[in-house]
N, C-alpha and C. Protein backbone atom coordinates (compact mmCIF):
# COMPACT_ATOMS: atom_id res chain seq x y z
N UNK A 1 0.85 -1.18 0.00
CA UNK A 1 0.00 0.00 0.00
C UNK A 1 0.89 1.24 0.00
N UNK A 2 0.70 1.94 -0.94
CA UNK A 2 1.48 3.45 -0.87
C UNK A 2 0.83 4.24 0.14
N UNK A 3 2.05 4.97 0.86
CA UNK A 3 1.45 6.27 1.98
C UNK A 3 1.36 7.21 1.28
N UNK A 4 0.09 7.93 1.22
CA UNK A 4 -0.34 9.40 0.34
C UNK A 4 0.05 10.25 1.17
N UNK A 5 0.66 9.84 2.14
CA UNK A 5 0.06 11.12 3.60
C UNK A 5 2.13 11.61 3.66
N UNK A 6 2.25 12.85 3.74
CA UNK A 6 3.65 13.27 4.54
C UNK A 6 3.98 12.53 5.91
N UNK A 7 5.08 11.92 6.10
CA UNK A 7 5.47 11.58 7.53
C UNK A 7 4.56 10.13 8.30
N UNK A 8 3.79 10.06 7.41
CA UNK A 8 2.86 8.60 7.33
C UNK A 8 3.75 7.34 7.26
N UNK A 9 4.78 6.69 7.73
CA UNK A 9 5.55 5.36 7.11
C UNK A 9 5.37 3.97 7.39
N UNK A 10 4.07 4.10 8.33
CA UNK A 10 3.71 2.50 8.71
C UNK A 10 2.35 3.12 9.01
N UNK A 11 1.38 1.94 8.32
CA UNK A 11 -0.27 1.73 8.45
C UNK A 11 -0.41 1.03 9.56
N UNK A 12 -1.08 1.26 10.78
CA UNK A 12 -1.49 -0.06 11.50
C UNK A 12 -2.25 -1.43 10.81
N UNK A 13 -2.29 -2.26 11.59
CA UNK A 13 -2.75 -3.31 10.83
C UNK A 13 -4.22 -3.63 10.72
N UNK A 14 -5.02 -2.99 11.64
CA UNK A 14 -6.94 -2.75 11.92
C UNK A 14 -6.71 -1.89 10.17
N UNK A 15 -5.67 -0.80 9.74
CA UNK A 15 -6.68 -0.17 8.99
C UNK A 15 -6.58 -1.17 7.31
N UNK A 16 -5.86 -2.22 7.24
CA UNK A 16 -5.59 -2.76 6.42
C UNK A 16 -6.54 -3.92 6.66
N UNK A 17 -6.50 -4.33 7.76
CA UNK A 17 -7.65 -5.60 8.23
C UNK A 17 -9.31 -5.28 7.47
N UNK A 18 -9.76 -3.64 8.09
CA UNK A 18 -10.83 -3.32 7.63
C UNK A 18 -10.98 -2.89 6.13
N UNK A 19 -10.12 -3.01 5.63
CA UNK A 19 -10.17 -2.92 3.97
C UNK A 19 -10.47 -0.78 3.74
N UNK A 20 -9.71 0.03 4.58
CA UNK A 20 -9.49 1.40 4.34
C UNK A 20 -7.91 1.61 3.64
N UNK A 21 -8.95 2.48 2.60
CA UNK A 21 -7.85 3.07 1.79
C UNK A 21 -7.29 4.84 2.38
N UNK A 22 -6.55 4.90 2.42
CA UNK A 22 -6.23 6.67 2.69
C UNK A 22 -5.76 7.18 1.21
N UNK A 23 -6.81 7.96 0.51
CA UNK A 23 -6.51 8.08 -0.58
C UNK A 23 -6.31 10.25 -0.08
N UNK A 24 -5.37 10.71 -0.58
CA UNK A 24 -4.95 12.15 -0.63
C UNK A 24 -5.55 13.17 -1.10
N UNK A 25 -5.80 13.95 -0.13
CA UNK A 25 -7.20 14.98 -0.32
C UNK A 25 -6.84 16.29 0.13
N UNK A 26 -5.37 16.29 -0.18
CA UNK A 26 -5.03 17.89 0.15
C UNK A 26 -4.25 17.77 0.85
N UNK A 27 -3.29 19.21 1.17
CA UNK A 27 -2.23 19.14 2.73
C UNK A 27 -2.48 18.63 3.55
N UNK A 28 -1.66 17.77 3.88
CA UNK A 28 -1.64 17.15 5.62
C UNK A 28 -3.02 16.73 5.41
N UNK A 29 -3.98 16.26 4.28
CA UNK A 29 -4.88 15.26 4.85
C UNK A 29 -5.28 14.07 3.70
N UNK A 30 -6.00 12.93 4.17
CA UNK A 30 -6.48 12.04 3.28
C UNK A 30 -8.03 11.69 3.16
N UNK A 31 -8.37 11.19 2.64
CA UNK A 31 -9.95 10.48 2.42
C UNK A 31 -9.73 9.16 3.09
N UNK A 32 -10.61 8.92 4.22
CA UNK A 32 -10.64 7.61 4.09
C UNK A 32 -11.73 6.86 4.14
N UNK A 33 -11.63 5.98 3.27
CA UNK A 33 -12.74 4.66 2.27
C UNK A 33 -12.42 3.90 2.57
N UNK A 34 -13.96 3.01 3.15
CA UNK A 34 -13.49 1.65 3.06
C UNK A 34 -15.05 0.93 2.97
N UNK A 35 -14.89 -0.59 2.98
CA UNK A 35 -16.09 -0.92 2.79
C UNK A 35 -17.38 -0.83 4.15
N UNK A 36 -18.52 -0.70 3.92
CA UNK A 36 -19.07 -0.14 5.06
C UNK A 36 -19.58 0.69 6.38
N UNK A 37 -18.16 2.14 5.62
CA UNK A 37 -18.06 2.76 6.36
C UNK A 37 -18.41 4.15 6.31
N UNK A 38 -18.46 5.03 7.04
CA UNK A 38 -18.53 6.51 6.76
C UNK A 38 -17.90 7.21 5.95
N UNK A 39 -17.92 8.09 4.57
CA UNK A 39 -16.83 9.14 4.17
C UNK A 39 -16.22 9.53 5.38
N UNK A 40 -14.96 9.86 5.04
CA UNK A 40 -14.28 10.28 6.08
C UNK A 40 -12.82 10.99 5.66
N UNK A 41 -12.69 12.68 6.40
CA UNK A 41 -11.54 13.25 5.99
C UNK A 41 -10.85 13.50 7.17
N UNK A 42 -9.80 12.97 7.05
CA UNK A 42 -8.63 13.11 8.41
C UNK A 42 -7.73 14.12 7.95
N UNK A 43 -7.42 15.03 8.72
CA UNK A 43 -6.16 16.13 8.54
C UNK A 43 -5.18 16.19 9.73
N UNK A 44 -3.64 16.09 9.39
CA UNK A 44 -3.02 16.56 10.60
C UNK A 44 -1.81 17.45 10.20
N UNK A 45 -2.40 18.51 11.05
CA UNK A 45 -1.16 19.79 10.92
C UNK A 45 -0.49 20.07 11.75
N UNK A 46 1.14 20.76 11.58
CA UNK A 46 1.70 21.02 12.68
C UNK A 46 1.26 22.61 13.04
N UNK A 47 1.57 22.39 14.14
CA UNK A 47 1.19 23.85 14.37
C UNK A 47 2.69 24.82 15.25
N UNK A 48 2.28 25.97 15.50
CA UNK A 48 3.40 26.71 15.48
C UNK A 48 3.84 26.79 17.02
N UNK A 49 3.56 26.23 17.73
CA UNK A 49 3.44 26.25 18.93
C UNK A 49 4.57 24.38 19.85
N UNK A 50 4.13 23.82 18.38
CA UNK A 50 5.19 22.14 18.25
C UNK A 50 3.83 21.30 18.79
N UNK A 51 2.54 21.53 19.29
CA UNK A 51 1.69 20.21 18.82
C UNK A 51 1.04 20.26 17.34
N UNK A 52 0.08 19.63 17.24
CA UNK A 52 -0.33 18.74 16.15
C UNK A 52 -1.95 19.00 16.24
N UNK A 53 -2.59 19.63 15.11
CA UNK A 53 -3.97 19.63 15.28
C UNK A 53 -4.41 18.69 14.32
N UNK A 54 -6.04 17.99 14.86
CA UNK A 54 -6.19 16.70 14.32
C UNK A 54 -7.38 17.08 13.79
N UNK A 55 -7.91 16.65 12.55
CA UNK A 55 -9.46 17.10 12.43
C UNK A 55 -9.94 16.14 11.59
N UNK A 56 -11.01 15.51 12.16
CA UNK A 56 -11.71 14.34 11.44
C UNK A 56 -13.48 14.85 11.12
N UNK A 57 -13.59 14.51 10.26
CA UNK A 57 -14.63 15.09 9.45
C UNK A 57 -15.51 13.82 8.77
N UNK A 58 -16.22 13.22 9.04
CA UNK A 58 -17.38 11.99 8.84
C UNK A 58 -19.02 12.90 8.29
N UNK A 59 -19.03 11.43 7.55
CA UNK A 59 -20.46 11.77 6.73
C UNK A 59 -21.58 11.18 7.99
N UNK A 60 -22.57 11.89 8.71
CA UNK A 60 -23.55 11.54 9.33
C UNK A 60 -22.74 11.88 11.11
N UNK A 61 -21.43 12.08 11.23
CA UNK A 61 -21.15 12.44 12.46
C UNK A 61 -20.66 13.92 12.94
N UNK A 62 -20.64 13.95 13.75
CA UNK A 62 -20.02 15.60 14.38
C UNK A 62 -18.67 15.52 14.07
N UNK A 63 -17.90 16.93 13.86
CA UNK A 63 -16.90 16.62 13.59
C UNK A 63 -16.25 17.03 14.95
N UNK A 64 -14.70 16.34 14.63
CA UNK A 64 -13.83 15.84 15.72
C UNK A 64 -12.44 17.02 15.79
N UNK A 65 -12.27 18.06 16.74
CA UNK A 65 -10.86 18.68 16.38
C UNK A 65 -10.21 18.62 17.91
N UNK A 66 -8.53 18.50 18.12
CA UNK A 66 -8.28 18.21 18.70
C UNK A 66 -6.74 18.94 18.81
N UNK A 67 -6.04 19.09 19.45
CA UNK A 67 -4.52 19.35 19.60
C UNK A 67 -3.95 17.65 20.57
N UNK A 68 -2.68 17.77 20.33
CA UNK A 68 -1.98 17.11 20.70
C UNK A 68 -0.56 17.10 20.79
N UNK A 69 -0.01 16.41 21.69
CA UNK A 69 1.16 16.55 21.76
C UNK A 69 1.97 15.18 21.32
N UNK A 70 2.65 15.47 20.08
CA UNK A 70 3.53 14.43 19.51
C UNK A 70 4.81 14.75 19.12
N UNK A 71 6.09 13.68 19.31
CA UNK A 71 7.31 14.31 18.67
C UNK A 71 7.57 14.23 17.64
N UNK A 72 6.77 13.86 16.45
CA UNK A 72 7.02 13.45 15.04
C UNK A 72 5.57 13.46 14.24
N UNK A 73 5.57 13.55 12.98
CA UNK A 73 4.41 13.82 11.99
C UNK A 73 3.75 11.91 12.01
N UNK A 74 5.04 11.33 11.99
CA UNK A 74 4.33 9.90 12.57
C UNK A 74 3.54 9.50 14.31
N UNK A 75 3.97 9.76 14.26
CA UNK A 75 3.42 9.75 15.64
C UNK A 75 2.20 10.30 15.76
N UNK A 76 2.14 11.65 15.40
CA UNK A 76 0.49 12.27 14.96
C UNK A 76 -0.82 11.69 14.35
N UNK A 77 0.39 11.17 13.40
CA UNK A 77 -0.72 10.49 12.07
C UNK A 77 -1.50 9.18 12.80
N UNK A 78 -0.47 8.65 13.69
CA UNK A 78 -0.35 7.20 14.49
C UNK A 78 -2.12 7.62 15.46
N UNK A 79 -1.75 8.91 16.42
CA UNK A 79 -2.48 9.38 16.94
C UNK A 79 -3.74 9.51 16.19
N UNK A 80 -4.12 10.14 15.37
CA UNK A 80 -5.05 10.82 14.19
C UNK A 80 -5.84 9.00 14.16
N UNK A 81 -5.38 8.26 13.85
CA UNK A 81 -5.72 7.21 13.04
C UNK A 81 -6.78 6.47 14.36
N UNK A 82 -5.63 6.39 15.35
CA UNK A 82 -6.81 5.97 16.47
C UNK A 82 -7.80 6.62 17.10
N UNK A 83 -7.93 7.92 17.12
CA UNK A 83 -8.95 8.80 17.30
C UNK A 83 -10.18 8.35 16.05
N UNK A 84 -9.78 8.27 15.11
CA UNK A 84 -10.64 7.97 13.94
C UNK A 84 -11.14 6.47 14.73
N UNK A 85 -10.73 5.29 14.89
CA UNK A 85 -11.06 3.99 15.07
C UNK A 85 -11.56 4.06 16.45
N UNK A 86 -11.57 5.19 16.86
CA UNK A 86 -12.44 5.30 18.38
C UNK A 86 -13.74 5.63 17.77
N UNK A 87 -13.46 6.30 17.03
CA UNK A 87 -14.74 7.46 17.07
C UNK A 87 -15.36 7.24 15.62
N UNK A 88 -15.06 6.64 15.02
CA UNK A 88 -15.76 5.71 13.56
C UNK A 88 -16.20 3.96 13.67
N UNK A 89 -14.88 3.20 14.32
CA UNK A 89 -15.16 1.96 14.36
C UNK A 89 -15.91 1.40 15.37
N UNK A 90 -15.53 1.86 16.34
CA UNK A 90 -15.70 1.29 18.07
C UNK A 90 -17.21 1.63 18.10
């Protein structure tokens, strides 16, 4: 699977299990598709301050924004992804 995403270098394995694609939908964010599931746009930016704002955006849900504190754009994304599988899958 190619990473569309900046600083993205390992997929967990739930998002490959559930058959989601992160297809690239602009700076610092992706689409993510999969079978059965909500549209869904994840964004993560750095911000100027050294955390990370997260913003998840679903078809039929409220949207989700958040800061955080991470030392790397992986780590964020890492973050980003499970916020999504809280708050989409679970």
């Amino acid at each position: 699977m190619q990473v569309p995403t900046d600083g993205l270098t390992w997929i967990p394995h739930w998002v490959k299990q559930r058959q989601i694609q992160l297809v690239p939908s602009g700076d610092h964010s992706v689409a993510l598709q999969g079978p059965l599931l909500p549209q869904c746009q994840l964004k993560v930016e750095p911000l100027q301050s050294g955390k990370w704002r997260i913003e998840l955006r679903c078809e039929e849900l409220a949207p989700l924004s958040a800061e955080i504190e991470a030392e790397d754009a992986q780590t964020a994304w890492l973050a980003a992804l499970e916020r999504y599988r809280h708050w989409v899958l679970l």
